[in-house]
N, C-alpha and C. Protein backbone atom coordinates (compact mmCIF):
# COMPACT_ATOMS: atom_id res chain seq x y z
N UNK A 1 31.49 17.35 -15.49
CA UNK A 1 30.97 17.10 -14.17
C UNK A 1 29.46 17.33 -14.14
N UNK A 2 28.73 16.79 -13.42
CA UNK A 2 27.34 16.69 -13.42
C UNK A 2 27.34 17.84 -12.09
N UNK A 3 26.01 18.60 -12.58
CA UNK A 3 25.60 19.58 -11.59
C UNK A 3 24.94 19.22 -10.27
N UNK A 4 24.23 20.04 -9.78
CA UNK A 4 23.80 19.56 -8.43
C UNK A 4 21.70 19.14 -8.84
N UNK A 5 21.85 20.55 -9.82
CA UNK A 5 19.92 20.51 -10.66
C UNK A 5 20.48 19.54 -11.55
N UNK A 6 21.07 18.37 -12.03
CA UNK A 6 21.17 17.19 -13.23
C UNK A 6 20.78 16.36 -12.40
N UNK A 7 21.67 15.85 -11.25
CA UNK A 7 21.21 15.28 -10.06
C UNK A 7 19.72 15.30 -9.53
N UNK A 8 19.15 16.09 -9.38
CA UNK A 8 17.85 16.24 -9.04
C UNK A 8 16.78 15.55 -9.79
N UNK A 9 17.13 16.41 -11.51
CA UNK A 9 16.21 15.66 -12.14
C UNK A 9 16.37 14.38 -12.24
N UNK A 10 17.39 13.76 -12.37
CA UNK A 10 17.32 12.48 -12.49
C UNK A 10 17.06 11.67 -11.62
N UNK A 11 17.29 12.38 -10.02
CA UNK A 11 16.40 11.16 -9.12
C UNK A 11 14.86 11.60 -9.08
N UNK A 12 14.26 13.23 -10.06
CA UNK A 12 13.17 13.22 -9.80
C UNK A 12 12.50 12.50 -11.00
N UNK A 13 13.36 12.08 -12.13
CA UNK A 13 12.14 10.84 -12.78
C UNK A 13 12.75 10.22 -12.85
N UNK A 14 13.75 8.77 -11.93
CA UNK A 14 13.60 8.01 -11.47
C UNK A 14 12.86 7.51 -10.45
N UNK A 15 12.17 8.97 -9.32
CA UNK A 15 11.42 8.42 -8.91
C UNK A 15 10.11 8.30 -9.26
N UNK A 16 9.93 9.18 -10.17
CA UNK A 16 8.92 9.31 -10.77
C UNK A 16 8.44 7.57 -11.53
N UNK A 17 9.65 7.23 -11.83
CA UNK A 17 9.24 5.84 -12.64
C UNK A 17 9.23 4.83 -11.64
N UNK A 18 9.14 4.96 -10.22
CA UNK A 18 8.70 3.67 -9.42
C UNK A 18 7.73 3.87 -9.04
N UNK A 19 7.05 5.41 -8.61
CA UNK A 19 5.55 5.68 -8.12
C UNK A 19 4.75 5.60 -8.96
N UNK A 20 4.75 5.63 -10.32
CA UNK A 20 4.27 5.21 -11.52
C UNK A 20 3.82 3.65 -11.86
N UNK A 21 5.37 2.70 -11.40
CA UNK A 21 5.46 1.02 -11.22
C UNK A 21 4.22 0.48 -10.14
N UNK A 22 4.45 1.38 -8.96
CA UNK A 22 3.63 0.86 -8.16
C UNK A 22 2.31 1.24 -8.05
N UNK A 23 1.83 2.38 -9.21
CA UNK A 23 0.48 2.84 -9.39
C UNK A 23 -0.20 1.60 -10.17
N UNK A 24 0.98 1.20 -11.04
CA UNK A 24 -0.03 0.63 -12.42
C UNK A 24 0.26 -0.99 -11.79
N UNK A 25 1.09 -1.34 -10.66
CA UNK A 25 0.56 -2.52 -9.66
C UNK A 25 -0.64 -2.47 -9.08
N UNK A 26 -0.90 -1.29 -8.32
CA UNK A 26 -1.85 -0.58 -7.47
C UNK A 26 -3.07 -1.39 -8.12
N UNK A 27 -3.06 -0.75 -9.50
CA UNK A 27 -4.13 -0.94 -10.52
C UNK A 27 -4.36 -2.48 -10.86
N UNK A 28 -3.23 -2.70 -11.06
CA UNK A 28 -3.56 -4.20 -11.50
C UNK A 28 -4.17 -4.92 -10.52
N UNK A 29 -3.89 -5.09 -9.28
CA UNK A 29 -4.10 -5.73 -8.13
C UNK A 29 -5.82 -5.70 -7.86
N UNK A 30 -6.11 -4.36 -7.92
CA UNK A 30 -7.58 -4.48 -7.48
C UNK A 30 -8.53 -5.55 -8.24
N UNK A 31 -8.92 -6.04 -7.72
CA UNK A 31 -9.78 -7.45 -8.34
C UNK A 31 -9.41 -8.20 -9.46
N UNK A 32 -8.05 -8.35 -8.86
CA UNK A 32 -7.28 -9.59 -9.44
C UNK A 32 -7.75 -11.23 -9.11
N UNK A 33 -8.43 -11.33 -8.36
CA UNK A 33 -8.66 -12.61 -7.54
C UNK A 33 -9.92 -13.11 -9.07
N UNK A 34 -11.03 -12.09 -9.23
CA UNK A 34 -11.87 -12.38 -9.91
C UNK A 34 -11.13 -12.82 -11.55
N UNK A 35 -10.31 -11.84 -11.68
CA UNK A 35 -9.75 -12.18 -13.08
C UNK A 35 -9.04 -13.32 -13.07
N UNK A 36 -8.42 -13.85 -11.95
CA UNK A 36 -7.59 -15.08 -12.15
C UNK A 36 -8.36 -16.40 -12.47
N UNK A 37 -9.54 -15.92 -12.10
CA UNK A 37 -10.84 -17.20 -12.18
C UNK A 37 -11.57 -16.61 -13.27
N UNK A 38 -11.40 -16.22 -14.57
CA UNK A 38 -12.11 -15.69 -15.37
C UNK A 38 -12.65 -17.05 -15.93
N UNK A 39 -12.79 -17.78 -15.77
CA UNK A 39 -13.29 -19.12 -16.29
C UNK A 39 -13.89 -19.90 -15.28
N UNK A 40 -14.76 -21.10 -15.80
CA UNK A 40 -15.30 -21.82 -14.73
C UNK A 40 -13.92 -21.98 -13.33
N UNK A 41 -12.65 -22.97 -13.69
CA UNK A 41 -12.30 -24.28 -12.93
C UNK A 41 -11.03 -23.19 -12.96
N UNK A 42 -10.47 -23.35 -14.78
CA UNK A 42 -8.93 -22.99 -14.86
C UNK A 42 -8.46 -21.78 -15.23
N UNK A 43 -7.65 -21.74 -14.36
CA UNK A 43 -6.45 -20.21 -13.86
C UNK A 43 -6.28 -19.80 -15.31
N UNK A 44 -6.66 -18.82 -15.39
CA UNK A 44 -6.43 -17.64 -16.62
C UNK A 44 -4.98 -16.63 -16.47
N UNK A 45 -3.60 -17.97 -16.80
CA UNK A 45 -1.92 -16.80 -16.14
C UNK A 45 -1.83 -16.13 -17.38
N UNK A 46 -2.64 -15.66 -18.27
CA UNK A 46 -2.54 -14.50 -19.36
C UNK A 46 -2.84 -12.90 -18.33
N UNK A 47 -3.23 -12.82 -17.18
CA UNK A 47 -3.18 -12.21 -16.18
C UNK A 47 -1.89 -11.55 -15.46
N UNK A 48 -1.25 -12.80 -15.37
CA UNK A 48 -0.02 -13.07 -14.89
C UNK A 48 1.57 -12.40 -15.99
N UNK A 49 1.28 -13.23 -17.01
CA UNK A 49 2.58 -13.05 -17.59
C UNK A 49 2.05 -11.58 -18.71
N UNK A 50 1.03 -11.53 -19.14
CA UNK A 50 0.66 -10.12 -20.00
C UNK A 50 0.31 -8.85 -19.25
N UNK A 51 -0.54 -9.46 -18.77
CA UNK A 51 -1.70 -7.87 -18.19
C UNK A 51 -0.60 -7.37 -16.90
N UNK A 52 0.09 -7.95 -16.27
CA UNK A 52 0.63 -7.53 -15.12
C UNK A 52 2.24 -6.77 -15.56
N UNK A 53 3.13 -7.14 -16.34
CA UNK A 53 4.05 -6.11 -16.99
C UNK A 53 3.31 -4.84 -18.05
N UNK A 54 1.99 -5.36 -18.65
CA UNK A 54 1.79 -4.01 -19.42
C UNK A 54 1.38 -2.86 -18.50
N UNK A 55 0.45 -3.51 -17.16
CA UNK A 55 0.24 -2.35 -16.47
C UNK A 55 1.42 -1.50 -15.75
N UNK A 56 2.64 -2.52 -14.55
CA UNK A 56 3.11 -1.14 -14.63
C UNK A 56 4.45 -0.52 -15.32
N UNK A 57 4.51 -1.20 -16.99
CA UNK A 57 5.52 -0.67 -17.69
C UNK A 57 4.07 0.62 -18.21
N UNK A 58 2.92 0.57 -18.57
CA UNK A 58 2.03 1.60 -18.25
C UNK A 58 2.40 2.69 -17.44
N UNK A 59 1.63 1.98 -15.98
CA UNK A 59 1.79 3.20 -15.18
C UNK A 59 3.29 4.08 -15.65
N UNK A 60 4.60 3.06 -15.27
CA UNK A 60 5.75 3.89 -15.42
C UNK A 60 5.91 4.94 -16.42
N UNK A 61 5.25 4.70 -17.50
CA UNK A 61 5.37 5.19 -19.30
C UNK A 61 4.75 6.75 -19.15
N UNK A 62 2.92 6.81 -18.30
CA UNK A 62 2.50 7.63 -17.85
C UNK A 62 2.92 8.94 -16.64
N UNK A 63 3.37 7.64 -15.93
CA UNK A 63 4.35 8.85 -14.80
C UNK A 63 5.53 9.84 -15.52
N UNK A 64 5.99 8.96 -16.27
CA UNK A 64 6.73 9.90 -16.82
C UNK A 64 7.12 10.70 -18.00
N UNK A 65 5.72 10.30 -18.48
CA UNK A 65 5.12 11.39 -19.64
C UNK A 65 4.87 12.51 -18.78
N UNK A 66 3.62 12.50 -17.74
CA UNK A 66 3.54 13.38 -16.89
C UNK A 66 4.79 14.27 -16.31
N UNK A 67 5.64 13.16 -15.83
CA UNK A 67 6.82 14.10 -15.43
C UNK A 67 7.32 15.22 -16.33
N UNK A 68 7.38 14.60 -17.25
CA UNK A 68 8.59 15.40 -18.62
C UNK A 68 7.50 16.46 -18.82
N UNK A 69 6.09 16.66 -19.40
CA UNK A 69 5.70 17.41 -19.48
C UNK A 69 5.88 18.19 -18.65
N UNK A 70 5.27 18.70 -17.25
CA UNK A 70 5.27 19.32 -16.01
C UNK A 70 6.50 19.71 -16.08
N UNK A 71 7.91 18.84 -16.27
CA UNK A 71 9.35 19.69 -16.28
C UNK A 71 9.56 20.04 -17.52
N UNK A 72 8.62 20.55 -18.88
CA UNK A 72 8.87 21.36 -19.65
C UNK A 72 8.20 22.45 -19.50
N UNK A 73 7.22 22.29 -18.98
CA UNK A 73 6.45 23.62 -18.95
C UNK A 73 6.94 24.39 -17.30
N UNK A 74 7.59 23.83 -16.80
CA UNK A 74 7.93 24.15 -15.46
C UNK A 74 9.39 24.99 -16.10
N UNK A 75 10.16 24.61 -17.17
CA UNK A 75 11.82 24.90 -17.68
C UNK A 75 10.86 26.17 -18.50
N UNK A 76 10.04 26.36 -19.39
CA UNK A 76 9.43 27.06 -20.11
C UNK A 76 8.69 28.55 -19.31
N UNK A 77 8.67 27.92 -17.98
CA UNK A 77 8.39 29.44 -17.74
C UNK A 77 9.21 30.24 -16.67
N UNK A 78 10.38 29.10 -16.29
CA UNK A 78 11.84 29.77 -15.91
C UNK A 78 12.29 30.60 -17.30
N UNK A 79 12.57 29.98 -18.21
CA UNK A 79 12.94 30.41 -19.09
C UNK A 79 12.38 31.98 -19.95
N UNK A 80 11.33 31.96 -19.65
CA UNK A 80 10.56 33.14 -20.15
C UNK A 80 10.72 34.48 -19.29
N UNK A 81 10.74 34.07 -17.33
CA UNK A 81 10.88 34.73 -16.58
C UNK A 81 12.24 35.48 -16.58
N UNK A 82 13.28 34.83 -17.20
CA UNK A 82 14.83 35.10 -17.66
C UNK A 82 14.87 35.94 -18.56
N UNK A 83 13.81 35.66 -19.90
CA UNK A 83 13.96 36.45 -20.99
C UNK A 83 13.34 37.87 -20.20
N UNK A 84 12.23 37.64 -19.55
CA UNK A 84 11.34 39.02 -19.39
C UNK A 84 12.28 39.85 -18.58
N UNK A 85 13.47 39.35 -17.43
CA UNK A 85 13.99 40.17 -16.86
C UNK A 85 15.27 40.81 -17.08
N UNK A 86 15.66 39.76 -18.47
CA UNK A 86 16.70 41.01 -18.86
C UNK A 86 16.10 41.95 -19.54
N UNK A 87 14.94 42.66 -20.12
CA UNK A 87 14.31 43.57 -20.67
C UNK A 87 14.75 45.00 -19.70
């Protein structure tokens, strides 16, 4: 049976991996208009089909590097606080 803290973490980096999706949209978006015209006349969709999944499979990748770290060092000093108090 899954606990009630398994539950948690997992909707906390799942959500972690959409605020991440929509950072590295966030990102992409800002002066997108200029990049789509990176040329005189014709539409540059290497914009489109590349740069726009790397950013937010990016962002996502980052959010939740971030996450995992922060919930190891967050488990790491529960864990220490456990050791110190059975002393």
């Amino acid at each position: 049976m899954i606990s009630m803290g398994e539950r948690m973490q997992a909707a906390g980096g799942c959500l972690t991996a959409a605020v991440g999706a929509g950072a590295g949209l966030a990102l992409w978006s800002v002066g997108v208009q200029e990049r789509l015209r990176r040329f005189e006349q014709s539409p540059d969709w290497s914009v489109l089909y590349a740069e726009l999944p790397l950013m937010v499979l990016g962002g996502t990748a980052a959010a939740l590097g971030l996450w995992a770290l922060a919930h190891r060092v967050l488990l790491r000093r529960v864990l220490l606080r456990r050791v110190r108090s059975r002393r």
